[in-house]
N, C-alpha and C. Protein backbone atom coordinates (compact mmCIF):
# COMPACT_ATOMS: atom_id res chain seq x y z
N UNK A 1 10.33 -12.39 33.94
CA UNK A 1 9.94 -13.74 33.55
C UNK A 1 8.53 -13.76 32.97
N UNK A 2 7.66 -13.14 33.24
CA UNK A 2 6.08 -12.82 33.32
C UNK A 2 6.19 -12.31 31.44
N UNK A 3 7.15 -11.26 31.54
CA UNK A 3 7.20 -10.83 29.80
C UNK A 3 7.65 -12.00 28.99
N UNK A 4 8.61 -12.81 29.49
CA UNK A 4 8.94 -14.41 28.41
C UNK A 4 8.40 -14.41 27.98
N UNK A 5 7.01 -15.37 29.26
CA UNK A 5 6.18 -16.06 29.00
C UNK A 5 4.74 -15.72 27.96
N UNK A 6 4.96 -14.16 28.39
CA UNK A 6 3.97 -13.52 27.84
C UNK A 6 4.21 -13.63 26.48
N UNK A 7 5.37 -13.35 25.89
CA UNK A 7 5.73 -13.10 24.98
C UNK A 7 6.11 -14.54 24.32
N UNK A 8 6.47 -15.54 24.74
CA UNK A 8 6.59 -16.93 24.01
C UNK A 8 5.12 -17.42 24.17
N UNK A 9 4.02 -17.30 24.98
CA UNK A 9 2.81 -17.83 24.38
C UNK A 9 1.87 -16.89 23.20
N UNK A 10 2.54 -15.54 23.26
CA UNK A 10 1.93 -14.89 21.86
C UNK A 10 1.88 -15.61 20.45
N UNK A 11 3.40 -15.66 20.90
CA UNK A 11 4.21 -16.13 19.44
C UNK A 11 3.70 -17.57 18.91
N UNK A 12 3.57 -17.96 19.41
CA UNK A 12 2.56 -19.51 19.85
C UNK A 12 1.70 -19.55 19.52
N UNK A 13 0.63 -19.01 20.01
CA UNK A 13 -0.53 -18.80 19.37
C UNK A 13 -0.95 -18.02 17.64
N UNK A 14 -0.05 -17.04 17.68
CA UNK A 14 0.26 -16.40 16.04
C UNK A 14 0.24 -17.64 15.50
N UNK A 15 1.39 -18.64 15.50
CA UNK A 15 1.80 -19.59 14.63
C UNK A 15 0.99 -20.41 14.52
N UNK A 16 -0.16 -20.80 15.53
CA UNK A 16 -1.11 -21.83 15.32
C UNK A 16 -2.65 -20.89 14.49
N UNK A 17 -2.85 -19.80 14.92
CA UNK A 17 -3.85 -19.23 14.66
C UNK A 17 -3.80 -18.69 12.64
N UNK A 18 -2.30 -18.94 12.21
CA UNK A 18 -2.25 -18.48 11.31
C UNK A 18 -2.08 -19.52 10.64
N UNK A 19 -1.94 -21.13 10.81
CA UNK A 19 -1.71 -22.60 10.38
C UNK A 19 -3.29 -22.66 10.38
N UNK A 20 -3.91 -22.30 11.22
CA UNK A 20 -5.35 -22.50 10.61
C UNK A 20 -6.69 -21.94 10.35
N UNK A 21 -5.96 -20.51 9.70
CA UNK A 21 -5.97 -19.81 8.94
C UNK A 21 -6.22 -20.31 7.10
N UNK A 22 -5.03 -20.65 7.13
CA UNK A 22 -4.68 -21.27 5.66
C UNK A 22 -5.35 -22.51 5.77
N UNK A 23 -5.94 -23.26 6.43
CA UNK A 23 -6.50 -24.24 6.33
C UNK A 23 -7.73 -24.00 6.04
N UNK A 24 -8.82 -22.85 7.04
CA UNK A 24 -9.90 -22.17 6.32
C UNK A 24 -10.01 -21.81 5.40
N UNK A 25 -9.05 -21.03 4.94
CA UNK A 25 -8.70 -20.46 3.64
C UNK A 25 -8.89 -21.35 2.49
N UNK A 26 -8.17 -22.75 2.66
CA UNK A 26 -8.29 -23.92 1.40
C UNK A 26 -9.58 -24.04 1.67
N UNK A 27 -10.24 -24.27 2.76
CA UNK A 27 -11.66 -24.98 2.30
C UNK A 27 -12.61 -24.38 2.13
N UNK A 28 -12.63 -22.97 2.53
CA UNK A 28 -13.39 -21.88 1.55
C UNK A 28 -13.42 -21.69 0.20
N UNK A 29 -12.08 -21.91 -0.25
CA UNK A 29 -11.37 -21.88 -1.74
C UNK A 29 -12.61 -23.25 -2.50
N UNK A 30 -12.27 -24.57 -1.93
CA UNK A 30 -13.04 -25.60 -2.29
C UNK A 30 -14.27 -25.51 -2.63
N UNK A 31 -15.22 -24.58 -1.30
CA UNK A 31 -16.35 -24.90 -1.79
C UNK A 31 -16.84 -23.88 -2.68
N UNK A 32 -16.29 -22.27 -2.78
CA UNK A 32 -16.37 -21.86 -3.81
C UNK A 32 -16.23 -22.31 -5.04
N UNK A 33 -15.17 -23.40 -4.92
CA UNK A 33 -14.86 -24.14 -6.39
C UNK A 33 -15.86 -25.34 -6.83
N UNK A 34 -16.62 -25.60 -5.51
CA UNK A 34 -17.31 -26.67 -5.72
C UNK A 34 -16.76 -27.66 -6.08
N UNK A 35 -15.72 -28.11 -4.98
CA UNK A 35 -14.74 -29.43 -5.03
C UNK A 35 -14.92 -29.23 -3.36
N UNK A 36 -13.99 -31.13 -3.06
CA UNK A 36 -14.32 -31.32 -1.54
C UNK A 36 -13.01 -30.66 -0.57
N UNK A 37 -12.23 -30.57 -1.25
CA UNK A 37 -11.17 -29.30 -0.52
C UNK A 37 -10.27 -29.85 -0.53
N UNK A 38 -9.23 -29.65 0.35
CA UNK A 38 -7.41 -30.19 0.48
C UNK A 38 -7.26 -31.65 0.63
N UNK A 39 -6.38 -32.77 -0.02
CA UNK A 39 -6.48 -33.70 0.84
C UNK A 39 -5.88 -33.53 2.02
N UNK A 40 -6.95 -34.45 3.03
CA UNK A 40 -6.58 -33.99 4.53
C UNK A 40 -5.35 -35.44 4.76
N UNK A 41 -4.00 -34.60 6.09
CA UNK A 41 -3.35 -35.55 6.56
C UNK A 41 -3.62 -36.42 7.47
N UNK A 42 -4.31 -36.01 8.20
CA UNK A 42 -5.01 -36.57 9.77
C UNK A 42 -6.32 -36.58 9.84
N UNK A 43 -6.62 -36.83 10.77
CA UNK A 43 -7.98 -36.78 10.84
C UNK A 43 -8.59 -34.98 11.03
N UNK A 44 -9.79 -35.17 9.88
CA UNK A 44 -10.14 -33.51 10.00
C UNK A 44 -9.15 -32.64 9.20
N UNK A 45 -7.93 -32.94 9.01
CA UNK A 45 -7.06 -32.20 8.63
C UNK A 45 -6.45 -31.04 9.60
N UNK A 46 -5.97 -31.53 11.27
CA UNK A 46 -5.59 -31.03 11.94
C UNK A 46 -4.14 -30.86 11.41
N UNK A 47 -3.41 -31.99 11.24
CA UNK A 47 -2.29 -31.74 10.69
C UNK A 47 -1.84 -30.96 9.37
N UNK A 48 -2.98 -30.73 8.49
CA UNK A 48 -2.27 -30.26 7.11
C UNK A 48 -1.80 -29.11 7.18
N UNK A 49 -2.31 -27.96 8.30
CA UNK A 49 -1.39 -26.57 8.02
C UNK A 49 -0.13 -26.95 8.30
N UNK A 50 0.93 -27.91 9.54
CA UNK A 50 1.99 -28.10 9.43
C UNK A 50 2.55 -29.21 8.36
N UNK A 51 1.97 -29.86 7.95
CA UNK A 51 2.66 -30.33 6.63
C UNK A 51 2.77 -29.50 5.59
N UNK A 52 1.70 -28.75 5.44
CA UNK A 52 1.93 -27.54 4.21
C UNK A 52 3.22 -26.84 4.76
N UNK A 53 3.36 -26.26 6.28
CA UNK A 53 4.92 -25.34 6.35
C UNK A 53 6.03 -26.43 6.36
N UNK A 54 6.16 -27.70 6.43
CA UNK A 54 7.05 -28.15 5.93
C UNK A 54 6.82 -28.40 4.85
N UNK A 55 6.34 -28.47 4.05
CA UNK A 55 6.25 -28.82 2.61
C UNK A 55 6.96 -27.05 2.00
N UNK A 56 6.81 -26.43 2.62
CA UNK A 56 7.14 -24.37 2.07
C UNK A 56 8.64 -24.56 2.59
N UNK A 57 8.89 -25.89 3.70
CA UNK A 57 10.58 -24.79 4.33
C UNK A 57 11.22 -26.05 3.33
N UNK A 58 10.87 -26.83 2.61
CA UNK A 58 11.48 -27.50 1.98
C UNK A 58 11.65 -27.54 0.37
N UNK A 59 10.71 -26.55 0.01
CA UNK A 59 10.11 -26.15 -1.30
C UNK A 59 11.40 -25.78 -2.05
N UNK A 60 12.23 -25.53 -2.76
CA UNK A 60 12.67 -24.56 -3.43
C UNK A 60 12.81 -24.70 -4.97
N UNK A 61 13.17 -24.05 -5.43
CA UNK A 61 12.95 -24.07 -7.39
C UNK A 61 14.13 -23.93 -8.07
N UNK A 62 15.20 -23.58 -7.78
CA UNK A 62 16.41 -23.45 -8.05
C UNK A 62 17.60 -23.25 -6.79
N UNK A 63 17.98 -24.60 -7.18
CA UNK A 63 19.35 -25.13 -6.17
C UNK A 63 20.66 -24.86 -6.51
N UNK A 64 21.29 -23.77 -6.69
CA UNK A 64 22.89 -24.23 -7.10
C UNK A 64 23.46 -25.14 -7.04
N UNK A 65 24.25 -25.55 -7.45
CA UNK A 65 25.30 -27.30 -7.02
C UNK A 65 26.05 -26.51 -6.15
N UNK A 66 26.80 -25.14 -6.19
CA UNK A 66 27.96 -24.73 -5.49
C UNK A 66 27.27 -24.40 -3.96
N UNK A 67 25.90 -24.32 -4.09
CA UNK A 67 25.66 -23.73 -2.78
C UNK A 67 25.84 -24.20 -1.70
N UNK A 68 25.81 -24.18 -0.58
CA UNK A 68 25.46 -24.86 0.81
C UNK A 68 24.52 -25.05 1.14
N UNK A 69 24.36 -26.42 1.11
CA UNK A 69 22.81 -26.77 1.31
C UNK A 69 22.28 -26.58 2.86
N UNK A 70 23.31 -26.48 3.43
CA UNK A 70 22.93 -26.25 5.17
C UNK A 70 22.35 -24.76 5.11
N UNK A 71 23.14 -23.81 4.74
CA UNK A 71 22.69 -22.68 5.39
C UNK A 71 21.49 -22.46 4.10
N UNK A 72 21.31 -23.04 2.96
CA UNK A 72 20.15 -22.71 2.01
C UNK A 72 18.68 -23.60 2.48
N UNK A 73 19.31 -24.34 3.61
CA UNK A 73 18.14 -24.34 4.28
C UNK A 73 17.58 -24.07 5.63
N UNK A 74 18.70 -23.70 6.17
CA UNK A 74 18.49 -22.69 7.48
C UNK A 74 17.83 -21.23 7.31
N UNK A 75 18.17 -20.82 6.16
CA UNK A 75 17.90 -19.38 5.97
C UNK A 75 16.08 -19.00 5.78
N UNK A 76 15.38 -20.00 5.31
CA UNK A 76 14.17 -19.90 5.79
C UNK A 76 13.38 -19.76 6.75
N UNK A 77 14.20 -20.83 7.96
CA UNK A 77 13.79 -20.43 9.24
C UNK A 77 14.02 -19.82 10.11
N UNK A 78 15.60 -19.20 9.64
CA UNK A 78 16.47 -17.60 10.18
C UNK A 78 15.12 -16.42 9.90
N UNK A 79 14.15 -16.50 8.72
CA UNK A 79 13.89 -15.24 8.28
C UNK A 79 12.32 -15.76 9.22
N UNK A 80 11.82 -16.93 9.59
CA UNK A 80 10.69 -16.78 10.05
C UNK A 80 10.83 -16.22 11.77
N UNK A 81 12.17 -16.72 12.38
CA UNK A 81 12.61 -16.32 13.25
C UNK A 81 12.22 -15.14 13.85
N UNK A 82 13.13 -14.54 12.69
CA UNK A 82 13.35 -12.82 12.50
C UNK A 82 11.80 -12.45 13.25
N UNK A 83 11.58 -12.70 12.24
CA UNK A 83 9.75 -12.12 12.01
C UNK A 83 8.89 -12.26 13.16
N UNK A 84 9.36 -13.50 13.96
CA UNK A 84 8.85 -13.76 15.66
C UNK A 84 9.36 -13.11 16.46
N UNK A 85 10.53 -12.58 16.28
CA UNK A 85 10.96 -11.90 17.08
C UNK A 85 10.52 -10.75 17.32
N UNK A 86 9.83 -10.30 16.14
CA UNK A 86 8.68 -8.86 16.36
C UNK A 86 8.01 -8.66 16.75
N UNK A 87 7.05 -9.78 17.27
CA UNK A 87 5.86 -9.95 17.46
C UNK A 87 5.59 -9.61 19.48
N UNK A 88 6.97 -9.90 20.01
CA UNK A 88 6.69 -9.50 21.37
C UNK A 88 7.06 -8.04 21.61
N UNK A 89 8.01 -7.48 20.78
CA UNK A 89 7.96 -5.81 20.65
C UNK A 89 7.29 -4.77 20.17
N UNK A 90 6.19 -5.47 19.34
CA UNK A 90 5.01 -4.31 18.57
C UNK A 90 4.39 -4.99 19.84
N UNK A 91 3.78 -5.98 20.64
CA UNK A 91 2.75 -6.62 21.55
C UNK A 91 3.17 -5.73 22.96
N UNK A 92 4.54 -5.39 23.10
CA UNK A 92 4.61 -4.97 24.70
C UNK A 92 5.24 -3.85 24.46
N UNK A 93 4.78 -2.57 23.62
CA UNK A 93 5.66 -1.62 23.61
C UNK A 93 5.51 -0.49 24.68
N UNK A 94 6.62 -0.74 25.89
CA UNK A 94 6.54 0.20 26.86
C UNK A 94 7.59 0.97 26.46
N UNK A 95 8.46 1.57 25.62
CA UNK A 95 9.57 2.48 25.41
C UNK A 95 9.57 2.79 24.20
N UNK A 96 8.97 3.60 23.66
CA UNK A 96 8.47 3.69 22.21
C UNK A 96 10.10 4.17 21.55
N UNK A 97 10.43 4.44 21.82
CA UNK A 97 12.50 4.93 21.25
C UNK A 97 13.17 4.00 20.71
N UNK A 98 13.27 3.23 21.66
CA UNK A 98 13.96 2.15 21.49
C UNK A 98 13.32 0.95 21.09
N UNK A 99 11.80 1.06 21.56
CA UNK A 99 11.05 -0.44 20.40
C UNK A 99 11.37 -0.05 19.31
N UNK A 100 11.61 1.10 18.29
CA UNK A 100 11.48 1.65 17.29
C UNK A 100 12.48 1.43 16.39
N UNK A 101 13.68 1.06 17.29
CA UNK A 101 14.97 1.34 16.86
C UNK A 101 15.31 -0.06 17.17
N UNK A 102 14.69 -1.03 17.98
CA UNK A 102 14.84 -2.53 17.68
C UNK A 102 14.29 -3.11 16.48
N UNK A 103 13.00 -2.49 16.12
CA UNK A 103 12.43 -3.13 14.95
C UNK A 103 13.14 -2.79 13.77
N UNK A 104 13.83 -1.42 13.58
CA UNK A 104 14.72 -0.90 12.54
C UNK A 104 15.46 -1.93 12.22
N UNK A 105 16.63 -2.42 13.32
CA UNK A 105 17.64 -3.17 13.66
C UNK A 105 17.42 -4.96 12.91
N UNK A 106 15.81 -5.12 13.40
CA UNK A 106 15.32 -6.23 13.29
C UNK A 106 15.28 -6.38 11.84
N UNK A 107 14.55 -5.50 11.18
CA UNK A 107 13.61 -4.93 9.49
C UNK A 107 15.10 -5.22 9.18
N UNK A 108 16.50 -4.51 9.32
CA UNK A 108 17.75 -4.73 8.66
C UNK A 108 18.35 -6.21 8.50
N UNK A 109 18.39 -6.62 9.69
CA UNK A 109 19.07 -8.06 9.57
C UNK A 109 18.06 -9.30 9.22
N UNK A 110 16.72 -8.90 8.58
CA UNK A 110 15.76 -9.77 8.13
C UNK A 110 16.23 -10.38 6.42
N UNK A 111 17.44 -9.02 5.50
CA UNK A 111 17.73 -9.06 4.70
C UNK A 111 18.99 -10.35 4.45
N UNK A 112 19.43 -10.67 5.77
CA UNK A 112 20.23 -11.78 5.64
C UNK A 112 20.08 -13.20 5.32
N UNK A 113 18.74 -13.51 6.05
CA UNK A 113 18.83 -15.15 5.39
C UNK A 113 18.69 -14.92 3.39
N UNK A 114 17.31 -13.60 3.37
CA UNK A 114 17.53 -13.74 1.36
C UNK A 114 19.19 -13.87 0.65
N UNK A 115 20.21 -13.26 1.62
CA UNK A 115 21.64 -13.42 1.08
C UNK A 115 22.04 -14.87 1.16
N UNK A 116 21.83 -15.54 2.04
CA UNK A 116 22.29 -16.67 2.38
C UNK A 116 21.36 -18.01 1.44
N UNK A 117 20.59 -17.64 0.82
CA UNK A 117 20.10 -18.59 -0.16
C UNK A 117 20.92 -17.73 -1.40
């Protein structure tokens, strides 16, 4: 239980630490540009790194008519999934064999949501 937890507050923190990330990132960008930076959603612009990832899981540039719009928009967050799911097996690797051969496993079926759009 201790590894869950361990491992669902990693993942947690990645996702926030890297939402404001990109938020530094814009307003570094700004003042290099010598402009006042992103418009902000909230106050401070706490909210804009998650409006920017919904604004990315909703983004797309070419829609088929034939496609399925369900799984062409599931498949974005199938592949961010994926990608969390790594993050507690490179973080707790006590069996180097078989972490090795999960991430293989993982790296393979990451290729599925790109099929599914």
């Amino acid at each position: 239980m201790n590894l869950l937890t361990n491992s669902l507050i990693s993942m947690i923190m990645i996702l926030i630490v890297v939402a404001f990330y990109t938020l530094l990132e814009r307003k570094l960008l700004s003042y290099i540009q010598i402009r006042k930076g992103p418009n902000k959603t909230s106050m401070m612009g706490i909210l804009q790194p998650f409006s920017d990832a919904l604004k990315l899981l909703n983004k797309s540039l070419i829609q088929s008519t034939l496609a399925n719009k369900t799984t062409f928009f599931i498949a974005p967050s199938l592949s961010m999934i994926l990608a969390l799911i790594l993050v507690p097996i490179l973080i707790n690797s006590f069996d180097n064999h078989m972490n090795l051969l999960t991430i293989m496993l993982l790296s393979s079926i990451s290729v599925y949501p790109i099929l599914l759009t």
